[in-house]
C-alpha atoms as a PDB file:
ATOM      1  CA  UNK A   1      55.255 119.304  14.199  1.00  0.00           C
ATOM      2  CA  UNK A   2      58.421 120.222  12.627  1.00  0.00           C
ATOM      3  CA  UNK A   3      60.372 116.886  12.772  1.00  0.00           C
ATOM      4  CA  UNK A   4      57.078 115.375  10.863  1.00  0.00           C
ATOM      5  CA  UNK A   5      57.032 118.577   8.260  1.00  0.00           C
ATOM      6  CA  UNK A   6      61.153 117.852   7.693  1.00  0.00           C
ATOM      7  CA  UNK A   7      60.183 114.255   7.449  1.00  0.00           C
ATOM      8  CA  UNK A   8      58.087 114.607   4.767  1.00  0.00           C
ATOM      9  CA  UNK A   9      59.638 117.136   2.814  1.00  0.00           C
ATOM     10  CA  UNK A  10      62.554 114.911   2.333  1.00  0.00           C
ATOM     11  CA  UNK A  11      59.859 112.317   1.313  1.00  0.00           C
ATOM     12  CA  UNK A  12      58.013 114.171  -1.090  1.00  0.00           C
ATOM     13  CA  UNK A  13      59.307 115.515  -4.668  1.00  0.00           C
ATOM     14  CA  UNK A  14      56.564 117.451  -6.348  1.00  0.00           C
ATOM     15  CA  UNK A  15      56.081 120.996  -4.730  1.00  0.00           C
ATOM     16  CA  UNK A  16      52.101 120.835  -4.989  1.00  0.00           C
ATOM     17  CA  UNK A  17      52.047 117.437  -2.927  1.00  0.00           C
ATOM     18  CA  UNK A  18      54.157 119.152  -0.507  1.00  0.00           C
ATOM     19  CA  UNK A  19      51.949 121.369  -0.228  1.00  0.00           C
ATOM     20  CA  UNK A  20      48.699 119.853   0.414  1.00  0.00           C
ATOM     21  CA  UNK A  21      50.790 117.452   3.101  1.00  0.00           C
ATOM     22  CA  UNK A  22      51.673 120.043   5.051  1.00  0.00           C
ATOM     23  CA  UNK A  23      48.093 121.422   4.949  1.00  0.00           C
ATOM     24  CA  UNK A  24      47.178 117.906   6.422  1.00  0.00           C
ATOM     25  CA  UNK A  25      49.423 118.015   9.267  1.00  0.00           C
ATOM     26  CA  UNK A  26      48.642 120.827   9.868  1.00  0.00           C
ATOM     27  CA  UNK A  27      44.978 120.588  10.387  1.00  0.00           C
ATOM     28  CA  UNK A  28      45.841 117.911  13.103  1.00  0.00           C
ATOM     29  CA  UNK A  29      43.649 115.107  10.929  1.00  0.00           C
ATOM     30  CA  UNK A  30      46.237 113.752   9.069  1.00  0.00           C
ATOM     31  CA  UNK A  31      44.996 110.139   8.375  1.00  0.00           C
ATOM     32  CA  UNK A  32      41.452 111.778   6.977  1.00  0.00           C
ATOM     33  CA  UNK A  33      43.304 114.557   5.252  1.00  0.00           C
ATOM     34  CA  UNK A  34      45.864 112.629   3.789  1.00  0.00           C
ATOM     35  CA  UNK A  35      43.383 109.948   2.401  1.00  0.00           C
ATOM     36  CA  UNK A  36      40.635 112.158   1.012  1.00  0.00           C
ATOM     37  CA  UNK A  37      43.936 114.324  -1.273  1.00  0.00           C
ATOM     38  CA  UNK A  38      45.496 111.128  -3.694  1.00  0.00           C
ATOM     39  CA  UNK A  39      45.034 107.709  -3.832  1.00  0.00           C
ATOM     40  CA  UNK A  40      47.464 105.077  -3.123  1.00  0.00           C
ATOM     41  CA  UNK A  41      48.865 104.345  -7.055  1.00  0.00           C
ATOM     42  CA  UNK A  42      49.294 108.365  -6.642  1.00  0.00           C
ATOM     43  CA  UNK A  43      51.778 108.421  -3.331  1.00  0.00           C
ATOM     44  CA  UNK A  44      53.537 105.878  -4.669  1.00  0.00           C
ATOM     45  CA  UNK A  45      54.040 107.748  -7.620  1.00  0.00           C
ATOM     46  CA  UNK A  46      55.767 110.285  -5.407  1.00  0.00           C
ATOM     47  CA  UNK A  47      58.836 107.806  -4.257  1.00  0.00           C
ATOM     48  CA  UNK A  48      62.068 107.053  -6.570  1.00  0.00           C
ATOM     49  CA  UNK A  49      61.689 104.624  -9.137  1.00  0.00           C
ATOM     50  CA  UNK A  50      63.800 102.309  -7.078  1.00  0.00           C
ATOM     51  CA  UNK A  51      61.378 102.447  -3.957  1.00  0.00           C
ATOM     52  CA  UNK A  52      58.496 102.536  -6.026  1.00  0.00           C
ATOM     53  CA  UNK A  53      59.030  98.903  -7.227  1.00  0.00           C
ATOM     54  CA  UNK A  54      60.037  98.177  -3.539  1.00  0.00           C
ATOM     55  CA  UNK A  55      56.646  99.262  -2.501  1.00  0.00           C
ATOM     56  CA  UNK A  56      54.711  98.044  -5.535  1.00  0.00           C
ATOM     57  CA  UNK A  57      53.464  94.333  -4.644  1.00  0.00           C
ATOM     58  CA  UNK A  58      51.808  95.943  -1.247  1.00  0.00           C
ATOM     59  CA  UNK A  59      49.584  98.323  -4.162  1.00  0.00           C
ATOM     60  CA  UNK A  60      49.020  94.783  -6.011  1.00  0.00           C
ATOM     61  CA  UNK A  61      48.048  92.496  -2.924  1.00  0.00           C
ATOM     62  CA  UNK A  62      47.477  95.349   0.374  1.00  0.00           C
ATOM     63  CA  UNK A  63      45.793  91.961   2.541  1.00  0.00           C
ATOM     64  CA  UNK A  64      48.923  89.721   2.199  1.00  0.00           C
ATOM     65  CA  UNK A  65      50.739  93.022   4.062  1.00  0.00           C
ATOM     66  CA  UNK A  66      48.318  95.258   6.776  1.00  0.00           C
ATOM     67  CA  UNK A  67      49.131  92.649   9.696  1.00  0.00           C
ATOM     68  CA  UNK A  68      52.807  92.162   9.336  1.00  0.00           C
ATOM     69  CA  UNK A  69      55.435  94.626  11.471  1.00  0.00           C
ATOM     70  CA  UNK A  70      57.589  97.291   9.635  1.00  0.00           C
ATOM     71  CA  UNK A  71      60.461  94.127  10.299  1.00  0.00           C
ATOM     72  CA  UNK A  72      58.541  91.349   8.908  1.00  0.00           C
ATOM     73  CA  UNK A  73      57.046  93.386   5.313  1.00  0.00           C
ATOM     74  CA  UNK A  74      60.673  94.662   5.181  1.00  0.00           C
ATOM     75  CA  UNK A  75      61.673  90.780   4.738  1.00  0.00           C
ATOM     76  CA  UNK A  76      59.265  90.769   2.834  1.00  0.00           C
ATOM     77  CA  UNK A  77      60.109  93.068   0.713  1.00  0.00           C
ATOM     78  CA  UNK A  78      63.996  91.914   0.906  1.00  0.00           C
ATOM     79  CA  UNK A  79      64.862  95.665   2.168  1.00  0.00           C
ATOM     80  CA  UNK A  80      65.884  97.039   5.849  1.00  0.00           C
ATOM     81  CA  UNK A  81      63.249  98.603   7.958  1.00  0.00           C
ATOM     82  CA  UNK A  82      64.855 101.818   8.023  1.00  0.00           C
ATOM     83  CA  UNK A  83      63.990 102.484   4.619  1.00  0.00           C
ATOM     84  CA  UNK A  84      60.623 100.916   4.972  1.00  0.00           C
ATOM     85  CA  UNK A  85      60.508 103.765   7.522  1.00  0.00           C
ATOM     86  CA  UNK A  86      61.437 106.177   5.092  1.00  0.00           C
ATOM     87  CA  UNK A  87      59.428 105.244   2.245  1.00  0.00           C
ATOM     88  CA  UNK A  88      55.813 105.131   4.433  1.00  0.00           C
ATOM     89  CA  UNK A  89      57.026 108.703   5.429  1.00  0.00           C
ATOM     90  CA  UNK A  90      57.556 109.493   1.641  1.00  0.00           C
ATOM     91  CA  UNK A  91      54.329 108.074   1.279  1.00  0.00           C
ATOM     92  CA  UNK A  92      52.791 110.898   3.139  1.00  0.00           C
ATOM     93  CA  UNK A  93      52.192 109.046   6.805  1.00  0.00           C
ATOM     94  CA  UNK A  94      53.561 110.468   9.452  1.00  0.00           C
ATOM     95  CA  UNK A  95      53.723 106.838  11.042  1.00  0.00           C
ATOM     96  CA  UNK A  96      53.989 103.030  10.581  1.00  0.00           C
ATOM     97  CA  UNK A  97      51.242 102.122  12.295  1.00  0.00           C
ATOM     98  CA  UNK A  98      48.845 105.244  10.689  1.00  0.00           C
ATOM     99  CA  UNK A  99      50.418 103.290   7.452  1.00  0.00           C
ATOM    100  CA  UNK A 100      48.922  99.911   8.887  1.00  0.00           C
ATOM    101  CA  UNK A 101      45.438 101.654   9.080  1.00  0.00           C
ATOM    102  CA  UNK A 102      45.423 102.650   5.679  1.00  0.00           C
ATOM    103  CA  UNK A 103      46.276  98.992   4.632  1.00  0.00           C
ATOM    104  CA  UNK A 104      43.431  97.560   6.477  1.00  0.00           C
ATOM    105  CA  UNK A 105      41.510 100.058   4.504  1.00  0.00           C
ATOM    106  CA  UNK A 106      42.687  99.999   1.343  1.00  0.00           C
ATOM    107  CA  UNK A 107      42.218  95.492   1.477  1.00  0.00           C
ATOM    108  CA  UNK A 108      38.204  95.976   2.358  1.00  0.00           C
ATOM    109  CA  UNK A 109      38.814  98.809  -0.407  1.00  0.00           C
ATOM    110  CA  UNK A 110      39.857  95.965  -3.168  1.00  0.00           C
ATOM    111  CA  UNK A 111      38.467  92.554  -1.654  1.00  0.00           C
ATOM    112  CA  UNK A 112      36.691  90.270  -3.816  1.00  0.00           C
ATOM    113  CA  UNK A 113      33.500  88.090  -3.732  1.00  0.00           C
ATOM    114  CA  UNK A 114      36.676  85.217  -3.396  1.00  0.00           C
ATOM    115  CA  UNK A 115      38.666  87.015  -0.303  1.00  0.00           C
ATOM    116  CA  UNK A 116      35.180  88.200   1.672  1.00  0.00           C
ATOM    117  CA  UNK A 117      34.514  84.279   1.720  1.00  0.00           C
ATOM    118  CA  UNK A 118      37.453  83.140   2.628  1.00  0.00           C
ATOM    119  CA  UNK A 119      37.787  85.405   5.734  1.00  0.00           C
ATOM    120  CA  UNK A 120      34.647  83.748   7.910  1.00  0.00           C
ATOM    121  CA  UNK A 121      36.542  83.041  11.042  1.00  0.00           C
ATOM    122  CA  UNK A 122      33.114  80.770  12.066  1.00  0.00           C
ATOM    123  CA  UNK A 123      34.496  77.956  14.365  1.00  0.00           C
ATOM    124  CA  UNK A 124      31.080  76.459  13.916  1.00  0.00           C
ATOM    125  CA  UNK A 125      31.493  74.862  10.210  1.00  0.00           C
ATOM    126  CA  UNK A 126      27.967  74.213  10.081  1.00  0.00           C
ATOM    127  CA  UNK A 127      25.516  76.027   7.636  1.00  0.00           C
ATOM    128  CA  UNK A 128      23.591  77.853  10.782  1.00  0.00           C
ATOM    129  CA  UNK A 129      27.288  78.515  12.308  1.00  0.00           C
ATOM    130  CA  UNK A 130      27.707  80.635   9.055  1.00  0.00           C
ATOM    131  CA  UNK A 131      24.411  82.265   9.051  1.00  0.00           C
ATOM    132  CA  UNK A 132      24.899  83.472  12.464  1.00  0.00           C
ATOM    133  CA  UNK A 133      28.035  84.983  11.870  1.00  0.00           C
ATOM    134  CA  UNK A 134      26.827  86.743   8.952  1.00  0.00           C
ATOM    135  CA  UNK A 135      23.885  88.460  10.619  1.00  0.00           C
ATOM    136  CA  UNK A 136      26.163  89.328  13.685  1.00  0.00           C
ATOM    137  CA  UNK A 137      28.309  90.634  10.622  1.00  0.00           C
ATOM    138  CA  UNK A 138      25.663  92.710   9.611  1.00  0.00           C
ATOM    139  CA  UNK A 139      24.968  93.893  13.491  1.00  0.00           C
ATOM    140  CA  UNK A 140      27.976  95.357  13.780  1.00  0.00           C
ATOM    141  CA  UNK A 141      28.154  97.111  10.622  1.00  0.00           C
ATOM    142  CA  UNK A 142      24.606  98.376  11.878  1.00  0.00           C
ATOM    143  CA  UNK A 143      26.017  99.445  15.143  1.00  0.00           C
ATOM    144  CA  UNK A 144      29.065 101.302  13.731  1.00  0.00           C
ATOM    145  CA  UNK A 145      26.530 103.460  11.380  1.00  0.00           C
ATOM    146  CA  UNK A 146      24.916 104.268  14.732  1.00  0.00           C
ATOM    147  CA  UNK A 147      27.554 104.903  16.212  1.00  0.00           C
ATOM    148  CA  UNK A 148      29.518 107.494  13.554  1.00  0.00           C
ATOM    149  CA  UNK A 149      26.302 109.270  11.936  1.00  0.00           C
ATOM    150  CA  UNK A 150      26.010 112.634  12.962  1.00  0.00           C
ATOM    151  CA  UNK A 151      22.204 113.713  12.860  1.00  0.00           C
ATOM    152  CA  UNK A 152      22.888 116.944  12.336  1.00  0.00           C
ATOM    153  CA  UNK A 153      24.656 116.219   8.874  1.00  0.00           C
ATOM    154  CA  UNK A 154      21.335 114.654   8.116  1.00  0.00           C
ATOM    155  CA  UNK A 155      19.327 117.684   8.527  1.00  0.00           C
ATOM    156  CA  UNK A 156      22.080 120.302   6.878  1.00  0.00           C
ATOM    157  CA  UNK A 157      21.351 117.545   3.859  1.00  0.00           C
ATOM    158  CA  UNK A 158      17.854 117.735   3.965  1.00  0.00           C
ATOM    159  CA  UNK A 159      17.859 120.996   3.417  1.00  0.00           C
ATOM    160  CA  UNK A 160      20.051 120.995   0.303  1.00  0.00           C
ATOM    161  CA  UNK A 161      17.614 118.749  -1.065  1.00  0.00           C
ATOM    162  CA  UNK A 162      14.333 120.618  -0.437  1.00  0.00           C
ATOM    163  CA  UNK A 163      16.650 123.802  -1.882  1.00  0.00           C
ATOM    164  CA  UNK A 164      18.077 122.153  -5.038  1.00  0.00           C
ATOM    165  CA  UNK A 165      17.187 122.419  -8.516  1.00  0.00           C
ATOM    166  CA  UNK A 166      17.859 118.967  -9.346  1.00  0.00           C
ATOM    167  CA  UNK A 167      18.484 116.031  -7.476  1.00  0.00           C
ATOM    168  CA  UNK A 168      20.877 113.496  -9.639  1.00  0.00           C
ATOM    169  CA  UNK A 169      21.531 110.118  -7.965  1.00  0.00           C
ATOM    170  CA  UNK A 170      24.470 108.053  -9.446  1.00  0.00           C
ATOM    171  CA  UNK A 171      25.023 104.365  -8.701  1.00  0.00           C
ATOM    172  CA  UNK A 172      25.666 101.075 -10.886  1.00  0.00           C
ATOM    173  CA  UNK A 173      25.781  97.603 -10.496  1.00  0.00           C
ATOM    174  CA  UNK A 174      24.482  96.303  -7.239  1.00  0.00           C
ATOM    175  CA  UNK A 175      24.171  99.731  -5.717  1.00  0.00           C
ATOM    176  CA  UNK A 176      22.073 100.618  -8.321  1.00  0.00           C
ATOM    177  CA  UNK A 177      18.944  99.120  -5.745  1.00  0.00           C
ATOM    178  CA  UNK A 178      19.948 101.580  -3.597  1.00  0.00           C
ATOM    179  CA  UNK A 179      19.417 104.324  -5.859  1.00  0.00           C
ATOM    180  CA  UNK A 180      16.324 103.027  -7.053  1.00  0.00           C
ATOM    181  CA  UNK A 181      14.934 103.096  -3.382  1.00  0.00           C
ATOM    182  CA  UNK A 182      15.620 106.260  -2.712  1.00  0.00           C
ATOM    183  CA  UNK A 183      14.443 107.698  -5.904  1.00  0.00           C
ATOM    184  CA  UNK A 184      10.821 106.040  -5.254  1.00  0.00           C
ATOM    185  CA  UNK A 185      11.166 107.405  -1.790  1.00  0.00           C
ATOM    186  CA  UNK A 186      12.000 110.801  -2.440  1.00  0.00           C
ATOM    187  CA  UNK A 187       9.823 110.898  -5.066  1.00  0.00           C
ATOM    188  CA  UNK A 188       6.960 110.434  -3.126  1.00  0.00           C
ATOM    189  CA  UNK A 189       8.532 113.744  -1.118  1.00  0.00           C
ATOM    190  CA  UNK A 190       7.755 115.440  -4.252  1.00  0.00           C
ATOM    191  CA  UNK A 191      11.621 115.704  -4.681  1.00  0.00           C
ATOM    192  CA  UNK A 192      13.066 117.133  -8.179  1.00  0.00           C
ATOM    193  CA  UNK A 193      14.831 113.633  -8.502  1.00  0.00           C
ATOM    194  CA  UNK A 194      16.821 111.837 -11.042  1.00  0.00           C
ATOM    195  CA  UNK A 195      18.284 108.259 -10.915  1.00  0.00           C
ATOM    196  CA  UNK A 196      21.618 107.399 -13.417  1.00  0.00           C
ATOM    197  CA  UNK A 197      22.747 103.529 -13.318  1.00  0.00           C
ATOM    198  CA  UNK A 198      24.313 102.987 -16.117  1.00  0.00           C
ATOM    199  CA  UNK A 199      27.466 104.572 -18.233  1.00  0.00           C
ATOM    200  CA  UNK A 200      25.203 106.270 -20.553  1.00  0.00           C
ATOM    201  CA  UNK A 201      22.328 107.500 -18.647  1.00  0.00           C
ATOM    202  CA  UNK A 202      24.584 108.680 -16.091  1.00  0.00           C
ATOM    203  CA  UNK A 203      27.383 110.881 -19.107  1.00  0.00           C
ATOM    204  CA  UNK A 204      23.813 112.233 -20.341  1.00  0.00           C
ATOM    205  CA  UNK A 205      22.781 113.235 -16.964  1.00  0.00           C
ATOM    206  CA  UNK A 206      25.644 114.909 -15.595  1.00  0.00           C
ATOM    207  CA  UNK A 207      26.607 117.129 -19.041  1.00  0.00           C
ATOM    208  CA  UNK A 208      23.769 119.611 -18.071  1.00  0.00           C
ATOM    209  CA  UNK A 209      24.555 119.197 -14.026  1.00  0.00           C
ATOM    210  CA  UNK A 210      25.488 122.447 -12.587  1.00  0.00           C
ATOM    211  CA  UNK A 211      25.474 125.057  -9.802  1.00  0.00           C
ATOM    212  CA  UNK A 212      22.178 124.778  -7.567  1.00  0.00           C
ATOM    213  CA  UNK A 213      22.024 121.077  -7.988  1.00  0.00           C
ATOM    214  CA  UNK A 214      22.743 117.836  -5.918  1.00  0.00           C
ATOM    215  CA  UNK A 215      24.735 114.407  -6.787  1.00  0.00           C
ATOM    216  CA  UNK A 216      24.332 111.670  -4.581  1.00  0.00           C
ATOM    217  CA  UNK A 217      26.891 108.926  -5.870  1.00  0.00           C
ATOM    218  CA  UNK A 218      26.450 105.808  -4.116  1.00  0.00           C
ATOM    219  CA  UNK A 219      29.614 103.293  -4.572  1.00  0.00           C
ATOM    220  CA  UNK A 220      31.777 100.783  -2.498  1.00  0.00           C
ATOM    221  CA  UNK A 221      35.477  99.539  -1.753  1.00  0.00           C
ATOM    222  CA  UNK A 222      37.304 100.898  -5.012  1.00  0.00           C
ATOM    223  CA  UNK A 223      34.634 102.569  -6.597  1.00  0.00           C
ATOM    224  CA  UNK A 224      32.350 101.892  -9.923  1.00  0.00           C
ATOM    225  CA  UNK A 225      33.930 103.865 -12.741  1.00  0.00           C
ATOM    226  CA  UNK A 226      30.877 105.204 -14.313  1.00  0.00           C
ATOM    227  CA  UNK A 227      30.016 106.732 -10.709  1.00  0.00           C
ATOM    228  CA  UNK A 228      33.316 108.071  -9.481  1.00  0.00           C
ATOM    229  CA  UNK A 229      33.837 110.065 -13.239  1.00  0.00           C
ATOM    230  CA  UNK A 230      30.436 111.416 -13.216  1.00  0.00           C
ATOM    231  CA  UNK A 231      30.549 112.782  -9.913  1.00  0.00           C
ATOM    232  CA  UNK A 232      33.989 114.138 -11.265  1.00  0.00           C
ATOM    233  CA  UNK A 233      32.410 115.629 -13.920  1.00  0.00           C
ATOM    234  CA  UNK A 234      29.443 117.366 -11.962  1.00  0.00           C
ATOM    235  CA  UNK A 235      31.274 119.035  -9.064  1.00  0.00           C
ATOM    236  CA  UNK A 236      33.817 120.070 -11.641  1.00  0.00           C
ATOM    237  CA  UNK A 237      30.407 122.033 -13.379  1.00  0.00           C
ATOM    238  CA  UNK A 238      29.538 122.896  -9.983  1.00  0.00           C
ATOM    239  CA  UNK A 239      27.333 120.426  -8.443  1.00  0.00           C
ATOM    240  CA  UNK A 240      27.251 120.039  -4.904  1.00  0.00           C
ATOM    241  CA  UNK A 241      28.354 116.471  -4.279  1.00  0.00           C
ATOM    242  CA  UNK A 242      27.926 114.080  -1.753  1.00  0.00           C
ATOM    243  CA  UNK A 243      29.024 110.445  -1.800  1.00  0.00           C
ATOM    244  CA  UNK A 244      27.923 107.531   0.394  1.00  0.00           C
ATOM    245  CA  UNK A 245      30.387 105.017   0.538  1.00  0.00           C
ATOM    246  CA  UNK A 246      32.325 102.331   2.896  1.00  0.00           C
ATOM    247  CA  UNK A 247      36.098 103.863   3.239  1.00  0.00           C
ATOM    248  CA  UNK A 248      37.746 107.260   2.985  1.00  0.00           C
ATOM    249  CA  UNK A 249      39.952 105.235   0.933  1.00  0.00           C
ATOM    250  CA  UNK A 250      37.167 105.318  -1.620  1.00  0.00           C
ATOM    251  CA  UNK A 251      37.563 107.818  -4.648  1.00  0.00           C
ATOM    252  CA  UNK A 252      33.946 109.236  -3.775  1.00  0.00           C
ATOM    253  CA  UNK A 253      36.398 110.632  -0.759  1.00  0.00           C
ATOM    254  CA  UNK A 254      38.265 112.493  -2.661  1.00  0.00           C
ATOM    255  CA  UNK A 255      35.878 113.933  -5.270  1.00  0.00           C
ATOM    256  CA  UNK A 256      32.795 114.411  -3.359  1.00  0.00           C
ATOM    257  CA  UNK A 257      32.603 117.806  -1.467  1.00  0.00           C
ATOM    258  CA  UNK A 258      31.240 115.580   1.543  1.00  0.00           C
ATOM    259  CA  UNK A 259      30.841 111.761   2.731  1.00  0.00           C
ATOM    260  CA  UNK A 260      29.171 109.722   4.906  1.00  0.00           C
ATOM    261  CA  UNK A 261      30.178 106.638   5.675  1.00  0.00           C
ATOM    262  CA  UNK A 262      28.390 102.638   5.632  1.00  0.00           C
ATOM    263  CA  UNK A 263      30.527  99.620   6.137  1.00  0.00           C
ATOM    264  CA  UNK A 264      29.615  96.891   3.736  1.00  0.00           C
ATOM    265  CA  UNK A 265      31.413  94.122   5.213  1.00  0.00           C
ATOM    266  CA  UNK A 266      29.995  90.500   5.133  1.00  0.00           C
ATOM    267  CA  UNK A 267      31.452  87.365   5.833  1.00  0.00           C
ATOM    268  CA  UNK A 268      30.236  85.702   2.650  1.00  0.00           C
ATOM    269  CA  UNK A 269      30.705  86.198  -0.974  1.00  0.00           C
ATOM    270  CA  UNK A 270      29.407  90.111  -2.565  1.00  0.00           C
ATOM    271  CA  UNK A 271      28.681  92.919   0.204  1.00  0.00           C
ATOM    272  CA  UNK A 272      26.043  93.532   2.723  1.00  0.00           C
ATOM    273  CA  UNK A 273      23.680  96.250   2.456  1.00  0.00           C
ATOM    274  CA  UNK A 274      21.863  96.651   5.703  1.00  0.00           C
ATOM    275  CA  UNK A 275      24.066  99.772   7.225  1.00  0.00           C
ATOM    276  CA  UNK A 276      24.066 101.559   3.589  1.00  0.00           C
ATOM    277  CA  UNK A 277      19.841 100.714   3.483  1.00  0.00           C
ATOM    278  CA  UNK A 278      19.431 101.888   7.078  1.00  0.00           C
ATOM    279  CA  UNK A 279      21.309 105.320   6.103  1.00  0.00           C
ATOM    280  CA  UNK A 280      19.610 106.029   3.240  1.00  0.00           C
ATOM    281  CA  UNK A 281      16.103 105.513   5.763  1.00  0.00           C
ATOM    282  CA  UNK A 282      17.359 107.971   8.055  1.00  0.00           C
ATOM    283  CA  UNK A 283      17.883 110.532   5.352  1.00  0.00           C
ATOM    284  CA  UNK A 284      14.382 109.819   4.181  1.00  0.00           C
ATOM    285  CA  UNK A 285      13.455 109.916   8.121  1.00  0.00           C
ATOM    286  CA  UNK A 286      15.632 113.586   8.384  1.00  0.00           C
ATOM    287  CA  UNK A 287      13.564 114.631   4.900  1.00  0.00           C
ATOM    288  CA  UNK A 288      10.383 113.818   5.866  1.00  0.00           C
ATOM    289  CA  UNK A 289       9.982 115.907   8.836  1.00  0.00           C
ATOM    290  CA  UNK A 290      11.990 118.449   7.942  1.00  0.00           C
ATOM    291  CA  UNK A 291       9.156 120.290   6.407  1.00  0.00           C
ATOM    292  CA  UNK A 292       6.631 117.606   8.243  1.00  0.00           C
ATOM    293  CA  UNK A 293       3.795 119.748   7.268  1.00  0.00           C
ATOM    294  CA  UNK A 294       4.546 119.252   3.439  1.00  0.00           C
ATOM    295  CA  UNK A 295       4.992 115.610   4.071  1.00  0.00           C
ATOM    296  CA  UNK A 296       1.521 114.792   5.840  1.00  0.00           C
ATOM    297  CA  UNK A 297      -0.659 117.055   2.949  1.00  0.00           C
ATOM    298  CA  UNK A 298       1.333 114.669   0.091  1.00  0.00           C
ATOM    299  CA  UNK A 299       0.771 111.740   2.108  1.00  0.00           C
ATOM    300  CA  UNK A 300      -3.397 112.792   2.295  1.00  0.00           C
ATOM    301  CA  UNK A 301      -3.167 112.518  -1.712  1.00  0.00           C
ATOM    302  CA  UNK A 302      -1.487 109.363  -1.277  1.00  0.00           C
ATOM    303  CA  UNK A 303      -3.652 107.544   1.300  1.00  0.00           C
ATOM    304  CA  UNK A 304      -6.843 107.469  -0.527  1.00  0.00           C
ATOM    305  CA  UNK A 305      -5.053 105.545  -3.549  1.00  0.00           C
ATOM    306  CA  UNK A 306      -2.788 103.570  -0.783  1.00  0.00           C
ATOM    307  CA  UNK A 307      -5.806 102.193   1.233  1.00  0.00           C
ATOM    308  CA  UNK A 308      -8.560 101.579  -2.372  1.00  0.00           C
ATOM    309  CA  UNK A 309      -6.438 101.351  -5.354  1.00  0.00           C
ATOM    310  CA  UNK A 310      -6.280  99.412  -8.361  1.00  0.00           C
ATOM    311  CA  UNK A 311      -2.395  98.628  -7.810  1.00  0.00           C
ATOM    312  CA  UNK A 312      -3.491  96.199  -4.071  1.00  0.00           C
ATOM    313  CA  UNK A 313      -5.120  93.062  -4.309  1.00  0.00           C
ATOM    314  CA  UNK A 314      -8.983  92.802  -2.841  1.00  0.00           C
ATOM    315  CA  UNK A 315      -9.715  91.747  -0.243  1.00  0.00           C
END
């Protein structure tokens, strides 16, 4: 523990980064802890000027580097790997290979519609060949949500939504679906619940957020704009925030007070929604019968109207 706080106190220049990296390391989660504190523009701010433009084409292109060895992206670089070494340490890792992790993270973090196409590894060329490995795609993102999702989250959740005044859900862009589905949802919960999906409604919104209310901001890889700074805004009033995103690399990481993760990987252009969909169902799920009671007298109003009403087609 001491060789990695000396390591990165040589690293590290401002006092307050210092500080919160030793906090990391200290709470023996270094990778999550380091992640959630400053983004990767931000570490690199941390280095020399001469190492910073060293390091700068991995912060511009992160895929062309997260598979090479500390030997071959010093070559790469056209420095030595011991001060590769010394700059992912000034970068706040305490290794090369936690470094590598973050890379992987931080390319699904800025891939394009172009670079999600181009990595299909299908050896079937064929139409169907790319289907399949697009739904087996979305089976393991499926299976990795089961996996990592702690129920019990789910419920402490639930109850801050039955308990809050307001309910503000933030999205934009294609996540805006999501946040459409779970406002209808919700709202047939009898939830207090507001949806924001665009720039404007969402700066309206969050102006009068504050203590005793909920955010859910709902944004992917590098994060909409609009989202991340009104979720800034709103915990900042004192909003109890909680993000649902892909990567801790994510800016909803840092801001929100807690996340839960969906992978949106696909092997085709845009991003897949299937793990994000099925985690905003089990929250509806972990709602519903969390005061079950409440749930079956709204859904008696509802049934008569559900089964006869003017919205169905006859029969």
């Amino acid at each position: 523990m001491l060789r990695q706080t000396d390591a990165i106190q040589a690293a590290v220049d401002s006092e307050a980064n210092l500080g919160n990296l030793r906090a990391a390391v200290a709470k023996k989660n270094s990778r999550k802890a380091l992640e959630t504190q400053a983004s990767f523009a931000e570490r690199v701010a941390w280095l020399s000027a001469k190492r910073q433009e060293i390091v700068r084409p991995i912060l511009e292109h992160p895929r062309d580097y997260v598979l090479l060895s500390v030997r071959a992206i010093a070559k790469r670089l056209e420095t030595d790997p011991a001060t590769m070494v010394r700059i992912v340490r000034g970068l706040g890792f305490l290794s090369y290979r936690e470094f590598q992790r973050y890379l992987h993270d931080l390319s699904i973090a800025y891939a394009t519609s172009l670079d999600t196409m181009r990595t299909s590894a299908v050896r079937d060329s064929s139409i169907p060949g790319y289907i399949r490995e697009a739904l087996d795609r979305d089976l393991k993102n499926l299976q990795g949500l089961k996996n990592s999702l702690d129920s019990r989250r789910l419920i402490a959740i639930a109850r801050r939504l039955y308990s809050a005044k307001r309910i503000l859900v933030l999205a934009g862009d294609l996540a805006a679906t999501l946040a459409s589905f779970l406002e209808y949802e919700a709202s047939i919960l009898g939830l207090p619940i507001v949806c924001g999906t665009s720039a404007g409604r969402i700066s309206h919104l969050v102006r009068t957020t504050g203590k005793g209310e909920l955010v859910l901001a709902i944004s992917f890889r590098r994060g909409l704009r609009q989202t991340v700074e009104g979720v800034q805004q709103a915990r900042e009033q004192g909003a109890y925030c909680i993000g649902i995103t892909d990567t801790y690399v994510s800016p909803l990481a840092r801001f929100c007070n807690e996340v839960f993760l969906a992978s949106v990987e696909t092997t085709s252009f845009g991003a897949s929604y299937v793990a994000p969909m099925a985690l905003i169902n089990a929250l509806l799920v972990a709602c519903a019968n969390y005061k079950r009671s409440r749930t079956l007298t709204l859904l008696k109003l509802a049934d008569e109207e559900q089964r006869k009403g003017y919205r169905w087609f006859p029969a």
